[in-house]
Protein backbone atom coordinates (compact mmCIF):
# COMPACT_ATOMS: atom_id res chain seq x y z
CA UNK A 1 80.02 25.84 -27.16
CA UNK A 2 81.68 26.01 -23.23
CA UNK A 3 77.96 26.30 -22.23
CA UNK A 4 76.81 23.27 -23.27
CA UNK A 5 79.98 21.12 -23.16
CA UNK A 6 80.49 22.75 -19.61
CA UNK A 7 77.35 21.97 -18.13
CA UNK A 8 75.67 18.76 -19.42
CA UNK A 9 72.27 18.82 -18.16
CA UNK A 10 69.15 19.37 -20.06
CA UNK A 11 68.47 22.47 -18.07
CA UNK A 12 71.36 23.96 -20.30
CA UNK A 13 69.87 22.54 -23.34
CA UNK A 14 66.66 24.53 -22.24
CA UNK A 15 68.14 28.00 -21.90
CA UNK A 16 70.01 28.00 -25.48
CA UNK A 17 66.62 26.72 -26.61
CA UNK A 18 64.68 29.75 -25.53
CA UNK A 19 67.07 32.09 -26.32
CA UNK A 20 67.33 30.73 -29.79
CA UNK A 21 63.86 30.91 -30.18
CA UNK A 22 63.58 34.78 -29.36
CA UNK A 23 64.83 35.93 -32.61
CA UNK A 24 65.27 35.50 -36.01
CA UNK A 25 68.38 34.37 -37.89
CA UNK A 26 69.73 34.41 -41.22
CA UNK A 27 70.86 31.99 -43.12
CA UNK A 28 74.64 32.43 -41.98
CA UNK A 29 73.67 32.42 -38.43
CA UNK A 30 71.70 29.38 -38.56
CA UNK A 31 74.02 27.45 -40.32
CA UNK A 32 76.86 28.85 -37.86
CA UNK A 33 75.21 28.40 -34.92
CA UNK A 34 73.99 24.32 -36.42
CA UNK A 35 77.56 23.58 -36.43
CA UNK A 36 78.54 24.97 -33.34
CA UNK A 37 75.50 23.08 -31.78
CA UNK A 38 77.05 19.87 -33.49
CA UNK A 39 80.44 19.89 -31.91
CA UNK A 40 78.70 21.44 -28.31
CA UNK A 41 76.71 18.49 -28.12
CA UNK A 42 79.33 15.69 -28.93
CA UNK A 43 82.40 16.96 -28.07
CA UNK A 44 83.97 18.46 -25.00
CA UNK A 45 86.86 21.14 -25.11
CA UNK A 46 89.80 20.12 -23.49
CA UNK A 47 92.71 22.39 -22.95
CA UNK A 48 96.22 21.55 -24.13
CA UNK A 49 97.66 24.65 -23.03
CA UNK A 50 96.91 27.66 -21.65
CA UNK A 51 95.74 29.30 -24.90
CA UNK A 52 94.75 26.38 -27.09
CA UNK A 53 92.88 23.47 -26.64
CA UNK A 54 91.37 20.45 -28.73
CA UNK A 55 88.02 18.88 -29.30
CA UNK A 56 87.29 15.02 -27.95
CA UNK A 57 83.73 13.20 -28.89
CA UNK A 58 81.95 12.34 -25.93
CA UNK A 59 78.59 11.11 -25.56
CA UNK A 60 76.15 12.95 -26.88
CA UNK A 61 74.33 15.83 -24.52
CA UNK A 62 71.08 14.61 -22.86
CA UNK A 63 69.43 17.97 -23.96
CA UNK A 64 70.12 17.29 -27.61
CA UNK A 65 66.35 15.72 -28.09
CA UNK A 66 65.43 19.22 -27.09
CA UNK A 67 67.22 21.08 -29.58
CA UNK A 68 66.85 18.78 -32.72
CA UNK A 69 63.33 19.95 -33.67
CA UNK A 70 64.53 23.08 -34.30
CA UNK A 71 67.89 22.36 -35.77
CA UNK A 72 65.89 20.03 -38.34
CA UNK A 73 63.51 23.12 -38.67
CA UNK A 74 66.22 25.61 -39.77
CA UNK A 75 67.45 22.60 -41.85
CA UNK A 76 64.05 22.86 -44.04
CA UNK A 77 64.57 26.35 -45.11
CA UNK A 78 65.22 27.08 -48.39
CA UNK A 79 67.93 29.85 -48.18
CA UNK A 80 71.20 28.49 -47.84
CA UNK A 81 73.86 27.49 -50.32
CA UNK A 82 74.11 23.75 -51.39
CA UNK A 83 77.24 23.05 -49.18
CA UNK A 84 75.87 25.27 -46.27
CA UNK A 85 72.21 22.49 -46.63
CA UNK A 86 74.48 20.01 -47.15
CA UNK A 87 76.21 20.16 -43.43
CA UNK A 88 73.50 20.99 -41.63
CA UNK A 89 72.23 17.82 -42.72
CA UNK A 90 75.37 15.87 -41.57
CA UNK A 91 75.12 17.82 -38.05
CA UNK A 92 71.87 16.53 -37.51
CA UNK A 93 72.85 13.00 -38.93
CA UNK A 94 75.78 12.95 -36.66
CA UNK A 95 73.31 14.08 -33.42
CA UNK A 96 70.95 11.47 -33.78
CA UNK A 97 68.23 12.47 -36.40
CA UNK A 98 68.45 8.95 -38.04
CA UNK A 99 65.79 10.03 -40.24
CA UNK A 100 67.85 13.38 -41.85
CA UNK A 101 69.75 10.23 -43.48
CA UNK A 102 67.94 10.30 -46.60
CA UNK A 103 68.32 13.83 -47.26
CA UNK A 104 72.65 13.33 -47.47
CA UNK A 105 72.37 11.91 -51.08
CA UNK A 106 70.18 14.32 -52.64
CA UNK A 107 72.23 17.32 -50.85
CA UNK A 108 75.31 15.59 -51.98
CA UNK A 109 74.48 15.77 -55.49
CA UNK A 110 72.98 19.37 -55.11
CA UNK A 111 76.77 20.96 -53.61
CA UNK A 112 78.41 18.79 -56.45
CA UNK A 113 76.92 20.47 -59.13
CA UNK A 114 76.50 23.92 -57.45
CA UNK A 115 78.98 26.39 -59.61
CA UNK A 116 82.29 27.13 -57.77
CA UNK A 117 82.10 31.00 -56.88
CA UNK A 118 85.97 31.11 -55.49
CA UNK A 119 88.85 28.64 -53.99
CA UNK A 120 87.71 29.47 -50.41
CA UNK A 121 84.42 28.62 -51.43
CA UNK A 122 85.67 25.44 -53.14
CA UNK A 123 88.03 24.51 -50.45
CA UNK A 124 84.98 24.74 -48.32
CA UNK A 125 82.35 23.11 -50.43
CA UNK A 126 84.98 19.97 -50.87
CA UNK A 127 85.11 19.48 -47.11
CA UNK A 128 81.55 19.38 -46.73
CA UNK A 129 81.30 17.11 -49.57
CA UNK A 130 84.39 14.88 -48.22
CA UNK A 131 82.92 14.39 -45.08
CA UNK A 132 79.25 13.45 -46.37
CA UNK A 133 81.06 10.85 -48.67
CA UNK A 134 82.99 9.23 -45.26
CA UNK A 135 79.42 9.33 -43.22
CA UNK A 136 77.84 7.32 -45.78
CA UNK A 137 80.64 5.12 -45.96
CA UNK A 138 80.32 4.74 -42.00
CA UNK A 139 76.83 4.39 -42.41
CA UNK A 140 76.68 1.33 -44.55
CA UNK A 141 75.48 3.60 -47.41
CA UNK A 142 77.89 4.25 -49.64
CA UNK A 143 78.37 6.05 -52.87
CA UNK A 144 79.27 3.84 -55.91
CA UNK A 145 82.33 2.98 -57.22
CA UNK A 146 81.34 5.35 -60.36
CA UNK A 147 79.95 7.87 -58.09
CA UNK A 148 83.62 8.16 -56.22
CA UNK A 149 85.63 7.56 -59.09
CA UNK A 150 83.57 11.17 -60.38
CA UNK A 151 84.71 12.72 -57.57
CA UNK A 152 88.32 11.34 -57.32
CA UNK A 153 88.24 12.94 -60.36
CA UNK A 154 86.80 15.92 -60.44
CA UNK A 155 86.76 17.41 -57.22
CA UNK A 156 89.61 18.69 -55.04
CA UNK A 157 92.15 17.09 -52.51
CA UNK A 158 89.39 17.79 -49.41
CA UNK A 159 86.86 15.80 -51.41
CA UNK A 160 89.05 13.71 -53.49
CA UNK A 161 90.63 12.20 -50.34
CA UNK A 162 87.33 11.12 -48.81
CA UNK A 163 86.66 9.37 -51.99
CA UNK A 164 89.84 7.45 -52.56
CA UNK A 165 89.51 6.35 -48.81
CA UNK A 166 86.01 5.51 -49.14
CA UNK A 167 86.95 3.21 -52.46
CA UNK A 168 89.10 1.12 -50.36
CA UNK A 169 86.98 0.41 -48.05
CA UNK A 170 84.44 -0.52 -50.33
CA UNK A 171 86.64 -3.77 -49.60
CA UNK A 172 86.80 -5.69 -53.25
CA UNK A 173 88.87 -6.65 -56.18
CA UNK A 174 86.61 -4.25 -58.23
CA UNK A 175 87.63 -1.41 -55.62
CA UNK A 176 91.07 -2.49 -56.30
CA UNK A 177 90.90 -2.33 -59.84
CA UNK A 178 88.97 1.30 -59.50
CA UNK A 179 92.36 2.48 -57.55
CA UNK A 180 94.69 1.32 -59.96
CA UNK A 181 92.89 2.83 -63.01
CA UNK A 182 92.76 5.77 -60.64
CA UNK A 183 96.81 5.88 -60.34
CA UNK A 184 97.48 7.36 -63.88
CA UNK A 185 95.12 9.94 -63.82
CA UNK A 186 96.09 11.74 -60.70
CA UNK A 187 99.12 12.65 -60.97
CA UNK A 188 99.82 15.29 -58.15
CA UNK A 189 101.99 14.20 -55.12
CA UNK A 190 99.01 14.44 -52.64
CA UNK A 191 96.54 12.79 -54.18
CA UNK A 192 98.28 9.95 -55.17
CA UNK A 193 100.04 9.56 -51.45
CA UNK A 194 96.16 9.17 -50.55
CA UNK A 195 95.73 7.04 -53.31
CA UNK A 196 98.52 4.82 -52.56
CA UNK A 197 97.17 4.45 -48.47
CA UNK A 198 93.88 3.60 -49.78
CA UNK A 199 95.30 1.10 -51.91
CA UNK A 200 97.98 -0.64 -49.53
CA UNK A 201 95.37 -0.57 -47.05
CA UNK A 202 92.97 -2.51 -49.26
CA UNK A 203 95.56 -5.05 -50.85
CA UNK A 204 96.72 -5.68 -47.81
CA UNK A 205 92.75 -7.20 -46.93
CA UNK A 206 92.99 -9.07 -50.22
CA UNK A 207 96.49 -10.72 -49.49
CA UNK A 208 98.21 -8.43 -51.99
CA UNK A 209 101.10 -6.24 -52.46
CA UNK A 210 101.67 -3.14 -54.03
CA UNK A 211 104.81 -2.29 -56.13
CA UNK A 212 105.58 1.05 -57.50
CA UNK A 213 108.27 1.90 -60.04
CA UNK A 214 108.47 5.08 -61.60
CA UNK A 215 104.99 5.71 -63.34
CA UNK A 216 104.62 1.79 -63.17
CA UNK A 217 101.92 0.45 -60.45
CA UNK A 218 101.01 -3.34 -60.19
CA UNK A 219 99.79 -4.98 -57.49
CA UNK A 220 100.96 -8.84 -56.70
CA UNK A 221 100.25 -11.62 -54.75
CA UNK A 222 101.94 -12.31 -51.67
């Protein structure tokens, strides 16, 4: 989004506005063009060489009041895939729109149980759930320990990540606990490296340590 990262004035925020209001979209576009809007409005581009760059946060654009009505509009529709609802909810979330909080948990639920249709779908559909799972977390509203433990266990690495990470941080003995009971039933090499950073991280809070021996894991205090 070079035109809105490029020039930050709400004159900018005017003319994608009106052009986005002068025709119709589908669901793909809207959704496309939500997320764009997202990282145009928070983030600026900055070049690391001459053909690549990376994205840093920034404030957020002081046209982004203008565009949120209608990003929350296209949000209401009815015609998009539970994942697709799902992060156009977190954009506007993540914009401002303190009051498209409520709608995270309901969406959340709705791309869980949505059927899988492919792994690119499913590799994208964990994301999306992953990162809904961390903004609640951030937000002080997170999932329970029963609700992540599902996903730890059910979903893929995208999702099943954000879930081990958010149990840690959940910050108690019972998370603790959840992590260990975790440890035997993920057995693949990646999930239990992000297991096993979830869990130093956290029993390192408590004033414990973390030994691992073969198929053995106890935590100890130190």
């Amino acid at each position: 989004m070079r035109p809105i990262d490029g020039c930050p004035t709400v004159e900018a925020a005017e003319r994608i506005k009106a052009a986005l209001e002068a025709r119709d979209w589908d669901a793909d576009g809207r959704r496309s063009i939500s997320s764009s809007l997202q990282t145009g409005l928070s983030g600026r581009l900055e070049m690391n060489s001459f053909s690549s760059g990376s994205i840093r946060m920034t404030e957020i654009h002081p046209g982004t009041p203008l565009l949120l009505p209608l990003l929350a509009e296209w949000s209401g529709e009815g015609d998009y895939k539970p994942s697709d609802a799902l992060r156009m909810t977190l954009d506007l979330v993540r914009l401002g729109q303190d009051d498209a909080l409520t709608d995270v948990r309901p969406r959340l639920a709705a791309a869980i149980a949505a059927p899988e249709t492919g792994p690119r779908d499913v590799h994208f559909q964990d994301h999306v759930i992953g990162n809904a799972v961390e903004l609640l977390q951030d937000r002080r509203e997170p999932l329970t320990l029963t609700e992540l433990e599902e996903i730890a266990r059910s979903r893929t690495h995208n999702a099943r990540s954000s879930a081990l990470r958010a149990i840690g941080r959940q910050g108690t003995t019972a998370a603790c606990e959840s992590l260990m009971g975790l440890y035997s039933e993920l057995t693949d090499a990646s999930s239990r490296d992000s297991l096993l950073n979830a869990l130093q991280t956290l029993a390192t809070q408590l004033g414990l340590g973390v030994n691992v021996e073969s198929e053995q894991l106890t935590v100890i205090s130190v």
